[in-house]
Protein backbone atom coordinates (compact mmCIF):
# COMPACT_ATOMS: atom_id res chain seq x y z
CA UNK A 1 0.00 0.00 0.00
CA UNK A 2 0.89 3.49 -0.77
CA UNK A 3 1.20 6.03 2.27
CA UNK A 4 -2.00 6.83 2.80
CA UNK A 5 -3.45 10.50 2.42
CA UNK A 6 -6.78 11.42 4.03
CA UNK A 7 -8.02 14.32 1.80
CA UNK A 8 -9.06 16.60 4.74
CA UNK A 9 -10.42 19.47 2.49
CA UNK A 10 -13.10 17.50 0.29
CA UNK A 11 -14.45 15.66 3.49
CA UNK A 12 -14.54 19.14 5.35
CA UNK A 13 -17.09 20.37 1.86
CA UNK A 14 -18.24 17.24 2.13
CA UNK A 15 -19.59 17.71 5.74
CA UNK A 16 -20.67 21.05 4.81
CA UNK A 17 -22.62 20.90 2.42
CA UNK A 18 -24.69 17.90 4.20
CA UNK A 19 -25.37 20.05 7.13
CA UNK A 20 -27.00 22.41 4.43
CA UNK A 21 -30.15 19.18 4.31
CA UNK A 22 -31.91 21.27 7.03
CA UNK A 23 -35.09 21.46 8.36
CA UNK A 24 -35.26 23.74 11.00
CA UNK A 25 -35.30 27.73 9.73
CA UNK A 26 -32.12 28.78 11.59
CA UNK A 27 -28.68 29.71 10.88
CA UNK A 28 -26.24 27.74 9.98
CA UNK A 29 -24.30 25.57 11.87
CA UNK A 30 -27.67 24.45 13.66
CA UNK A 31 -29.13 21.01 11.89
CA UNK A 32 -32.37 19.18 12.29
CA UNK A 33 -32.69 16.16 9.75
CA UNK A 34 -35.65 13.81 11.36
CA UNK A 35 -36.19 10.59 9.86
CA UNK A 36 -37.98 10.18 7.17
CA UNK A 37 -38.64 14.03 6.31
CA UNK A 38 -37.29 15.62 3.02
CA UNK A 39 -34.05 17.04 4.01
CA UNK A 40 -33.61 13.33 5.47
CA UNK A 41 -33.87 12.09 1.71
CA UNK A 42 -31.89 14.94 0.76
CA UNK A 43 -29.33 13.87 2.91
CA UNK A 44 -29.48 10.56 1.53
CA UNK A 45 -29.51 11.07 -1.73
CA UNK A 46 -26.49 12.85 -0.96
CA UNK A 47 -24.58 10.60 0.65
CA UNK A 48 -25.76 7.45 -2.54
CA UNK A 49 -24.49 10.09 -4.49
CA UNK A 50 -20.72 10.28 -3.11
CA UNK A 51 -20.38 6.75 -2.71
CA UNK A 52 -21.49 6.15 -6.49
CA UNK A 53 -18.76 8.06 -7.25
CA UNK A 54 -16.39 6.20 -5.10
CA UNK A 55 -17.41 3.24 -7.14
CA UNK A 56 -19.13 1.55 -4.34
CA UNK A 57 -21.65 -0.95 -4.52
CA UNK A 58 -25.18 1.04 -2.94
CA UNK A 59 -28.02 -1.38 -1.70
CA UNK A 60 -31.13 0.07 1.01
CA UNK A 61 -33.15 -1.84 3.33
CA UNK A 62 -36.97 -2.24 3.88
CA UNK A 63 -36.37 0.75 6.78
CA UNK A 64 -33.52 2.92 4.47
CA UNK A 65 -30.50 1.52 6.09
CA UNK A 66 -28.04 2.01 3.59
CA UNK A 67 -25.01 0.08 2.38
CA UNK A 68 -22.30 1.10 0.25
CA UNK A 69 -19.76 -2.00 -0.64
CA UNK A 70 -16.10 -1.79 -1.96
CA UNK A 71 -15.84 -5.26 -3.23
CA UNK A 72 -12.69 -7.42 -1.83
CA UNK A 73 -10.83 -10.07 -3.89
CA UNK A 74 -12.94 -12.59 -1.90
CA UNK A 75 -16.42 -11.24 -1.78
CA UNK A 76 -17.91 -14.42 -0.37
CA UNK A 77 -16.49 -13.75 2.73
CA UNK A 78 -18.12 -11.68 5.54
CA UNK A 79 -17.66 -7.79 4.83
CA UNK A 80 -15.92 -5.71 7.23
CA UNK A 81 -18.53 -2.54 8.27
CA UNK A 82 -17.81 0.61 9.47
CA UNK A 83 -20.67 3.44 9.44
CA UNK A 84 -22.82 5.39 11.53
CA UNK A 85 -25.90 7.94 11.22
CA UNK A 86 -26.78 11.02 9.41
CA UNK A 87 -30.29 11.85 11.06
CA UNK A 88 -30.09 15.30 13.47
CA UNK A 89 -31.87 15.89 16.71
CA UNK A 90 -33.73 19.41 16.08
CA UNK A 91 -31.25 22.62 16.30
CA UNK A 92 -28.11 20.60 17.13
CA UNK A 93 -24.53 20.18 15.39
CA UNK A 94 -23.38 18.50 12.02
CA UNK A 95 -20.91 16.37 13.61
CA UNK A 96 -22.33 13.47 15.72
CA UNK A 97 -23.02 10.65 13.27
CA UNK A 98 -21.70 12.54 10.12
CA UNK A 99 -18.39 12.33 11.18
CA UNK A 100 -18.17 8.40 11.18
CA UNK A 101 -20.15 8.72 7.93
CA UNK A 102 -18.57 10.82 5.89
CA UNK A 103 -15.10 9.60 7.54
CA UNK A 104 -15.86 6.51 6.52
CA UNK A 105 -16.24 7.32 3.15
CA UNK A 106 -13.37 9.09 2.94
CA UNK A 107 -11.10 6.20 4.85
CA UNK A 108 -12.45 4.19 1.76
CA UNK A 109 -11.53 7.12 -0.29
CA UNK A 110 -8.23 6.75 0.96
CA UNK A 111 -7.39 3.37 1.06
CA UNK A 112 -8.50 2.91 -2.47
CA UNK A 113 -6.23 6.12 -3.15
CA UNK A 114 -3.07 4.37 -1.66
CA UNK A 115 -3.82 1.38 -3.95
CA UNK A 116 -4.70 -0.79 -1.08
CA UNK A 117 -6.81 -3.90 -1.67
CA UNK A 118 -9.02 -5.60 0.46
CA UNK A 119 -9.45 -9.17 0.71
CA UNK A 120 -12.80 -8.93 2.83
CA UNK A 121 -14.91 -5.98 1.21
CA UNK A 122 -15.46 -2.91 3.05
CA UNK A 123 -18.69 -2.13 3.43
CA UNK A 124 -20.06 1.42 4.69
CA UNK A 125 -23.31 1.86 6.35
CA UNK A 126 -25.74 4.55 6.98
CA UNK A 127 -28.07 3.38 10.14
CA UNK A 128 -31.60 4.79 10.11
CA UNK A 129 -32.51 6.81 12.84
CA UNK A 130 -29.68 6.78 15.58
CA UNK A 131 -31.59 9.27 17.36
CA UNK A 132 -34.93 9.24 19.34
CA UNK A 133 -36.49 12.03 17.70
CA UNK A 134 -39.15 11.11 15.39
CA UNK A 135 -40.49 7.40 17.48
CA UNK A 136 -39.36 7.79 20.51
CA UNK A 137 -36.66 4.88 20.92
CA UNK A 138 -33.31 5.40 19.63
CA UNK A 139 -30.96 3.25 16.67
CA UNK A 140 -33.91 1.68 15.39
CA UNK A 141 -32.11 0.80 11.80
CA UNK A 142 -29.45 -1.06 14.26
CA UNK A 143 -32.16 -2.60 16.95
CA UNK A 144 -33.81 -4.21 13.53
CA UNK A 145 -30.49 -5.08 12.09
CA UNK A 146 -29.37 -6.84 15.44
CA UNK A 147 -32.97 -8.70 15.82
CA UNK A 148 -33.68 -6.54 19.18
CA UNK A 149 -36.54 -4.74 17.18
CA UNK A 150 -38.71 -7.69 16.08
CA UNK A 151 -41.10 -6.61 12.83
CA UNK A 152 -43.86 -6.20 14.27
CA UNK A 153 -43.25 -4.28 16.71
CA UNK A 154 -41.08 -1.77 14.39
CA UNK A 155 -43.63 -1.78 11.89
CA UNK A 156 -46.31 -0.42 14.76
CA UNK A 157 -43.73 2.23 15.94
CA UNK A 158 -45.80 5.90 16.12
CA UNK A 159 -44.63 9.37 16.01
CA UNK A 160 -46.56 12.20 18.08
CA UNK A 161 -48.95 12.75 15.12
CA UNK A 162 -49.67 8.99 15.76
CA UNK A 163 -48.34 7.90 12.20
CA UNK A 164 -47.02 4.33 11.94
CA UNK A 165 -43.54 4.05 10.97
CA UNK A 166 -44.84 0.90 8.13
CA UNK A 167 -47.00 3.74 6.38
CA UNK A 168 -44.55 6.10 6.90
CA UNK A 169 -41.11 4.36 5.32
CA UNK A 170 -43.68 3.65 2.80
CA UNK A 171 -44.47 6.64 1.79
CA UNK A 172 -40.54 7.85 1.98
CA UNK A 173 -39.99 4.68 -0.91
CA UNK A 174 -38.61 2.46 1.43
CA UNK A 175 -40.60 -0.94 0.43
CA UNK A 176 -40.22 -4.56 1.08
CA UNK A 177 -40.41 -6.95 3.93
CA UNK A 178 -39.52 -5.63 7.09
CA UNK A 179 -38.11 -9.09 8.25
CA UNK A 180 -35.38 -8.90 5.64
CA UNK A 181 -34.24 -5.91 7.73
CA UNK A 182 -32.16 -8.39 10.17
CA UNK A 183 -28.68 -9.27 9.17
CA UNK A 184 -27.70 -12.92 9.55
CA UNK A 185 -24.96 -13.61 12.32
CA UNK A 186 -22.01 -13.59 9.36
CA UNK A 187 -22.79 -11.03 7.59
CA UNK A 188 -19.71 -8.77 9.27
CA UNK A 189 -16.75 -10.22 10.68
CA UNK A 190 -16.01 -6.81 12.18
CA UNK A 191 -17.59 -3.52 13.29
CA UNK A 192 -15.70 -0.30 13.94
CA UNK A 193 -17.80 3.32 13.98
CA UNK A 194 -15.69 6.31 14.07
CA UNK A 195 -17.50 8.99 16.19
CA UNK A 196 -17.12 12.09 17.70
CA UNK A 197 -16.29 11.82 22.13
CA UNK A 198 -19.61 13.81 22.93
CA UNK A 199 -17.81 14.31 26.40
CA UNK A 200 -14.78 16.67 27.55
CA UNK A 201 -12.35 13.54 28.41
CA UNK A 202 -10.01 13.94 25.18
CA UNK A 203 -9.73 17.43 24.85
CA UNK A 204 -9.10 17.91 28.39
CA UNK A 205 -6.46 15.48 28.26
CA UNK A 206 -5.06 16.42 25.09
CA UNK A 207 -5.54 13.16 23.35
CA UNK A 208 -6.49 12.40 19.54
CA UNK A 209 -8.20 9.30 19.89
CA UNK A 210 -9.90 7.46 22.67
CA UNK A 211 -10.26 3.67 22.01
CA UNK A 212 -13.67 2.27 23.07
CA UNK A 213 -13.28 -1.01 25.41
CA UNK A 214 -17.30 -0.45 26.68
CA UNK A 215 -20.55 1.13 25.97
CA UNK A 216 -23.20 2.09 28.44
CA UNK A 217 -26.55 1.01 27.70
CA UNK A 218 -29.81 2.66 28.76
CA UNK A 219 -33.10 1.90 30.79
CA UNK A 220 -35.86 4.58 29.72
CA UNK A 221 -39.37 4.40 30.74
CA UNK A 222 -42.50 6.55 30.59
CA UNK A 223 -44.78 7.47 33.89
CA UNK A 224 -48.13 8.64 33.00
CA UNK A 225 -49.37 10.26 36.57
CA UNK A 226 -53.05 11.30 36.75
CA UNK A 227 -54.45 13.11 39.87
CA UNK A 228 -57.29 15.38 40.19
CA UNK A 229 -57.35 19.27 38.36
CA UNK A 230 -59.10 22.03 39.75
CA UNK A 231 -59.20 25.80 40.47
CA UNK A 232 -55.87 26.56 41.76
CA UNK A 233 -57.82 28.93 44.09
CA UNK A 234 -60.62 26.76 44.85
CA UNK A 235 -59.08 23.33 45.48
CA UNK A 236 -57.60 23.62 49.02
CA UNK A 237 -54.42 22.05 49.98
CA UNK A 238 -55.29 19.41 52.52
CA UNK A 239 -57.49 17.46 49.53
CA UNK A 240 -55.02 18.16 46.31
CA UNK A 241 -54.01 15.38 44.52
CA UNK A 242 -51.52 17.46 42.38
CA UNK A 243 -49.83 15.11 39.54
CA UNK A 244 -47.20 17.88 39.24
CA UNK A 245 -45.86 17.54 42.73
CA UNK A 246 -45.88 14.06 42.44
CA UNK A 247 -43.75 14.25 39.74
CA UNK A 248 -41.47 16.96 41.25
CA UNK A 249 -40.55 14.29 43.71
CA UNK A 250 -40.05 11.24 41.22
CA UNK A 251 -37.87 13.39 39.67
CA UNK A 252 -35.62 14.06 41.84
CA UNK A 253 -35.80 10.82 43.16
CA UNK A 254 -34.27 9.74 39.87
CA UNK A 255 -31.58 12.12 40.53
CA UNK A 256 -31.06 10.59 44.18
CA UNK A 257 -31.31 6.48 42.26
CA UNK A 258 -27.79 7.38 40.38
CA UNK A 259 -26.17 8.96 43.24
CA UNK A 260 -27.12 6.13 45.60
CA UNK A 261 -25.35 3.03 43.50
CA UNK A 262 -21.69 4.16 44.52
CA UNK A 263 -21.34 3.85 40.24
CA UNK A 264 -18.74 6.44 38.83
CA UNK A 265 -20.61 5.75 35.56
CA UNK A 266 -24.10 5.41 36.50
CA UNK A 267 -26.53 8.57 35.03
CA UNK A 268 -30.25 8.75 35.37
CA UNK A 269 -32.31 11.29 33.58
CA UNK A 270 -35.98 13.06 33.78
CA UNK A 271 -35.74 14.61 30.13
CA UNK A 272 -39.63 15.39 29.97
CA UNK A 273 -41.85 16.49 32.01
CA UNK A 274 -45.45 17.13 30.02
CA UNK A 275 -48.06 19.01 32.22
CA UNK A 276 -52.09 18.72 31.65
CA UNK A 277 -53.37 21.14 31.55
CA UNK A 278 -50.22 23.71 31.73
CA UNK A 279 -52.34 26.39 33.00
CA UNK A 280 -51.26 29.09 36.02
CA UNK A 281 -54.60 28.99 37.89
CA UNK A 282 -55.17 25.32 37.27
CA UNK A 283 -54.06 22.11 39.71
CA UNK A 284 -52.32 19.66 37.30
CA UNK A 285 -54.29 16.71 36.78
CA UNK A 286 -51.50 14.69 34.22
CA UNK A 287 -48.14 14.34 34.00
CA UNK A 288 -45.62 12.48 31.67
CA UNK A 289 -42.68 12.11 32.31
CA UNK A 290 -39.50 10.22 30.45
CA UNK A 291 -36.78 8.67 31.85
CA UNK A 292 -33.40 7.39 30.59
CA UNK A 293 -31.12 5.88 33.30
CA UNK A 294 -27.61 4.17 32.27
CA UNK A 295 -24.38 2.20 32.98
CA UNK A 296 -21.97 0.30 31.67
CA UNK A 297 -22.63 -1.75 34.21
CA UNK A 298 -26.03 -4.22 34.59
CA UNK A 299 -26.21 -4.47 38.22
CA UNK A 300 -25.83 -1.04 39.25
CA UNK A 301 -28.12 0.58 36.22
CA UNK A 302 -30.77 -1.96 37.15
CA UNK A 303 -30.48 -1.12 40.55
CA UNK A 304 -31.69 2.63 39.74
CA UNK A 305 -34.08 1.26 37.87
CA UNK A 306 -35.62 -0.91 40.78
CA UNK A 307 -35.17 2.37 42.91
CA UNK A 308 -37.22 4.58 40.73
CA UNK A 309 -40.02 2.09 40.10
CA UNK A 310 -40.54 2.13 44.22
CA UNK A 311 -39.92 5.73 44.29
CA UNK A 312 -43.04 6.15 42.08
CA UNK A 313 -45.25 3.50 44.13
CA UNK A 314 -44.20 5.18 46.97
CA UNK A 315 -44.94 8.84 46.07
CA UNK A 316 -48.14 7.82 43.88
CA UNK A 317 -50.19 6.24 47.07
CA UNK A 318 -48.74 8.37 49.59
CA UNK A 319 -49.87 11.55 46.97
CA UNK A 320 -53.41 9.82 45.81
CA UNK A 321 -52.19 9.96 42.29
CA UNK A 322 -52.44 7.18 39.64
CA UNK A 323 -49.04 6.03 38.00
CA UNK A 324 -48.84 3.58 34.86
CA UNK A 325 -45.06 2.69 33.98
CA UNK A 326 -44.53 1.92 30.47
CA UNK A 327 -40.49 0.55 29.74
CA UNK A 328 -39.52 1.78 26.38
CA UNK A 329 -36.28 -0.45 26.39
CA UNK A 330 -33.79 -1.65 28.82
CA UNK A 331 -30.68 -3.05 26.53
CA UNK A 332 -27.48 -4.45 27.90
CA UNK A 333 -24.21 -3.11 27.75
CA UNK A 334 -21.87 -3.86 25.12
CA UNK A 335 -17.74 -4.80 25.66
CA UNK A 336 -15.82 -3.95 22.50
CA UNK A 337 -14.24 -6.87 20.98
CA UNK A 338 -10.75 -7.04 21.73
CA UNK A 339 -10.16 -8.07 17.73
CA UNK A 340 -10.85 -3.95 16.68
CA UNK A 341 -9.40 -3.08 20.02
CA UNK A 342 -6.15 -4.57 19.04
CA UNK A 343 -6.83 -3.47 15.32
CA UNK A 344 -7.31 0.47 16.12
CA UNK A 345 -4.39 0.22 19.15
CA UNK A 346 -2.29 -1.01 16.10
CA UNK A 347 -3.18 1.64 13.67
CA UNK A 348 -2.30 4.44 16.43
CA UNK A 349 0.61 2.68 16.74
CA UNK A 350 1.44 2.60 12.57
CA UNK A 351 0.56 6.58 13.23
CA UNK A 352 2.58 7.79 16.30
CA UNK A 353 -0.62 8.73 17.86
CA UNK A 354 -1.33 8.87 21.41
CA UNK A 355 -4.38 7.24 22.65
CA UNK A 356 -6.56 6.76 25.80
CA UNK A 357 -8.87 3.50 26.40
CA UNK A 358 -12.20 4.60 27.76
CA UNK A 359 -16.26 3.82 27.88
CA UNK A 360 -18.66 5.12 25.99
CA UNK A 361 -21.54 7.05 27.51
CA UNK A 362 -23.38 8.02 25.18
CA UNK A 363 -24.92 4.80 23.20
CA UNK A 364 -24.22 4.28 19.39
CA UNK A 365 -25.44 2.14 16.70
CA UNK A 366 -22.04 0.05 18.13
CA UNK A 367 -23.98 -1.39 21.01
CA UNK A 368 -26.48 -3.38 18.97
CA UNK A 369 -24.25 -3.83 16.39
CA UNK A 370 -21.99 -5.78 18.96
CA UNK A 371 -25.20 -8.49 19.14
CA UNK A 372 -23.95 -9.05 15.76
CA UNK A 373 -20.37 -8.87 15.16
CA UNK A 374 -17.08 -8.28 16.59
CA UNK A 375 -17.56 -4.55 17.16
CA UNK A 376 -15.41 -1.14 18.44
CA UNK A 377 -15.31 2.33 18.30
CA UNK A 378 -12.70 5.11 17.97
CA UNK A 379 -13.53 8.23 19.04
CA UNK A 380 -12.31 12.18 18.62
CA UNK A 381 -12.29 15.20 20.27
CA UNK A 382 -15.02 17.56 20.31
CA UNK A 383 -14.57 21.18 21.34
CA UNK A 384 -15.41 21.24 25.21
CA UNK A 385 -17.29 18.26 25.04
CA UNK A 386 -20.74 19.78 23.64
CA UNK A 387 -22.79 17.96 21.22
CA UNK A 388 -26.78 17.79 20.01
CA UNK A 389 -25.87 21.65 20.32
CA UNK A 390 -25.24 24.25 17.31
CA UNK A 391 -21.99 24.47 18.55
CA UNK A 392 -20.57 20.81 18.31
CA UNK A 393 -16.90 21.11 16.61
CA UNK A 394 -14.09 18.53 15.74
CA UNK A 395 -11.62 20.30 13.62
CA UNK A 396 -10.25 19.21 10.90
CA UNK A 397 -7.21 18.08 12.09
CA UNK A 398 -8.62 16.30 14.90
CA UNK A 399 -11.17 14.56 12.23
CA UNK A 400 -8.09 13.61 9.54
CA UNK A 401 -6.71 11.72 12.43
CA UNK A 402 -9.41 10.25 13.43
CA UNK A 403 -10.21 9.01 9.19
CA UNK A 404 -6.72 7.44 9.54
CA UNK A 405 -6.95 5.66 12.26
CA UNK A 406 -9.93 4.63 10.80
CA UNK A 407 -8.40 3.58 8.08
CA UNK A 408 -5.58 1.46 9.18
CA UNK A 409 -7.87 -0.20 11.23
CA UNK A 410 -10.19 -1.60 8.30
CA UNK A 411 -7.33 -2.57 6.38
CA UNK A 412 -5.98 -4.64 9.23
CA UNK A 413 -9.22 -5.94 9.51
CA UNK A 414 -10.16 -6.68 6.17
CA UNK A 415 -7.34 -8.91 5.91
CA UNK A 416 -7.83 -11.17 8.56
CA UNK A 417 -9.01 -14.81 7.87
C-alpha cells in the first residue's frame, strides 16, 4: 500500500454541504434532519451520491439503512462494516453521526487512493434513525439489524402525530419486507464506527483518539401520573391530589437512584416532564414524564431502575395519584471486541498517535451492532465536550486523524481470515 493520504479538504465540503439538508429555519451551523422528512432524503440522496462516485456498490433496506460495498478479492467472505448515522436531533450540530459517515467514506476514499486492496470488502453503512427524535426509541435501523426490534413491533412504531412508521417508510420509498431488515450472524466479521467523544475527556487530556473497550446502555421508561385538576384557588391544599408535585418528587428521586449506586458511571435522567393542563390557575391533573437511566454496568443501572419504580409506588399512594409505567427499552451493555481493540491500538501505533482506552456514555449504533459482530469504536475530540448543540466542533485536524486511524484499522481488519 501506498502512504496513505486522508483528503481533509473535500471531506470538510463534504460535511458542509450535508449540514446544508436542514429542516429547522435557523442559521447555519444548527441542523435538524428527522427521519424520514425531506431534508432526510436529501441527505441521503447525498450521501448514494458520493459513494457512487467512489465506485461503491449502494443497496437500502426495507427501513432505508443504507449500504455502500467496496468489493474485496474474496467477496464471499463476511464484509468488514464501518458506518454510523446522518439523522439530526432538532437545532443541534453537524458532527455526531456525520463524522463516522462521511469519515468513513473518505477512509475508503483513501485506502483505495493508496492502492490498497481488500481481501474482505469494506462495506459502509448509513443506520436509520440513531436518534430518538421522530419514534421515541433510539438506533432503530441497528435494533432491527441486530434482531432486538422484532417486525412487528417496528412496523407499529408511532410518532406524536400517531403515524405508523410501516406507512410512513412507505411513503418515503422504502418498500419490502420488514423481516429482511435483520442481518444474519455472518454477515460482518467486524464492526468499527468512528465517532465524535460527545464528552470533555479527550480534549481535556489532550488526546487524539480514545479507544472504546465499553458502551453504556440505557433503561428509559414513561410514567403517566393522573391526579385530580381544579381551580388553583378553589381546590384547598389538605385534599389536592396534584400530579405535578408528584412528579417533582419522582424526579428528583431519579436524581437521588444514580447517586445512591456508589457507580462512577451510572446517570439517570428526567428529560420530559409534560403538564395537563399547563395552566397558572389550574391544579395539574396529568403528568408524563421520560426517563433514561444508564451504565456500563447491569447491576448497578438496574439497581436505579428498581429504585425509581418504588420511588413512584411510593410517592403515587402516599400523593393519591395514579401512576402507569410503560419501559420503552432496557438493553445491555456492550464490551468492544478485543479483535478492533487490538486493530485500532495497532493503527495508532502505525501513526505515532497517542491514545486513551475509555467507555462510551453516550450509546451508538455500536452497542447493537456488537449483538452481531465483533464490534469497536474510535472516538475524537469535540470542542469542550458539547454535542446535540449548534456548537458541536471537531476540527479538521482532529477529524483527519481520526479518518486514519480509521483507516488502518479496516485494512488490518479486512485482511484477517
Amino acid at each position: 500500500m501506498k502512504a496513505l493520504n486522508v483528503n481533509i479538504d473535500r471531506l470538510t465540503a463534504d460535511l458542509n454541504e450535508l449540514a446544508r439538508f436542514s429542516g429547522e429555519s435557523v442559521p447555519p451551523p444548527a441542523v435538524t434532519r428527522v427521519l424520514y422528512t425531506e431534508p432526510d432524503l436529501q441527505a441521503r440522496a447525498y450521501f448514494k451520491q458520493l459513494c457512487t462516485d467512489a465506485g461503491l456498490v449502494i443497496r437500502e433496506d426495507a427501513i432505508g439503512n443504507t449500504f455502500a460495498r467496496w468489493i474485496g478479492s474474496q467477496p464471499e467472505l463476511p464484509a468488514v462494516g464501518t458506518g454510523s448515522h446522518t439523522d439530526a436531533i432538532p437545532h443541534s450540530g453537524m458532527y455526531d453521526g456525520t463524522v463516522g459517515v462521511l469519515g468513513g467514506l473518505e477512509a475508503i476514499r483513501a485506502l483505495q487512493a493508496a492502492r490498497f486492496s481488500p481481501t474482505r470488502s469494506i462495506e459502509l453503512l448509513m443506520f436509520t434513525s440513531e436518534e430518538p427524535t421522530r419514534f421515541g426509541i433510539g438506533c432503530v435501523g441497528s435494533r432491527a439489524m441486530s434482531g432486538m426490534l422484532v417486525p412487528k413491533k417496528l412496523a407499529d412504531l408511532h410518532d406524536a402525530d400517531g403515524l405508523r412508521l410501516d406507512d410512513v417508510r412507505q411513503a418515503a420509498g422504502f418498500v419490502g419486507s420488514l423481516a429482511d431488515v435483520r442481518l444474519l450472524k455472518d454477515y460482518y466479521s467486524a464492526f468499527v464506527e468512528l465517532h465524535i467523544e460527545q464528552g470533555p475527556i479527550l480534549e481535556r487530556e489532550k488526546l487524539p483518539i480514545g479507544i472504546v473497550t465499553a458502551i453504556a446502555a440505557p433503561a428509559s421508561m414513561t410514567v403517566e401520573l393522573t391526579g385530580e385538576g381544579g381551580h388553583a384557588g378553589a381546590v384547598l391544599m389538605p385534599g389536592r391530589k396534584d400530579a405535578l408535585c408528584a412528579a417533582a418528587e419522582i424526579i428528583l428521586a431519579v436524581e437521588a437512584a444514580a447517586k445512591d449506586t456508589g457507580s462512577p458511571d451510572a446517570v439517570a435522567t428526567t428529560g420530559v416532564c409534560r403538564v395537563h393542563p399547563g395552566a397558572i390557575n389550574s391544579v395539574p391533573s396529568k403528568v408524563t414524564l421520560m426517563i433514561d437511566i444508564r451504565d456500563v454496568n447491569l447491576a448497578p443501572r438496574d439497581q436505579s431502575v428498581q429504585a425509581v419504580r418504588a420511588a413512584i409506588d411510593e410517592v403515587s399512594k402516599r400523593r393519591g395519584v395514579s401512576a402507569v409505567v410503560e419501559m420503552l427499552n432496557s438493553d445491555p451493555p456492550a464490551a468492544m471486541a478485543p479483535v478492533v481493540v487490538n486493530a485500532a491500538e495497532g493503527a495508532c501505533g502505525k501513526l505515532g498517535l497517542p491514545f486513551k482506552k475509555m467507555v462510551s456514555r453516550a450509546y451508538h449504533d455500536s452497542l447493537f451492532m456488537a449483538q452481531v459482530c465483533p464490534t469497536g469504536m474510535i472516538f475524537i475530540p469535540c470542542r469542550g465536550g458539547v454535542s446535540h448543540r449548534p456548537d458541536e466542533y471537531s476540527s479538521p485536524e482532529e477529524i483527519r486523524r481520526g479518518v486514519e486511524v480509521l483507516a488502518l484499522t479496516l485494512a488490518e481488519l479486512s485482511c484477517h481470515s
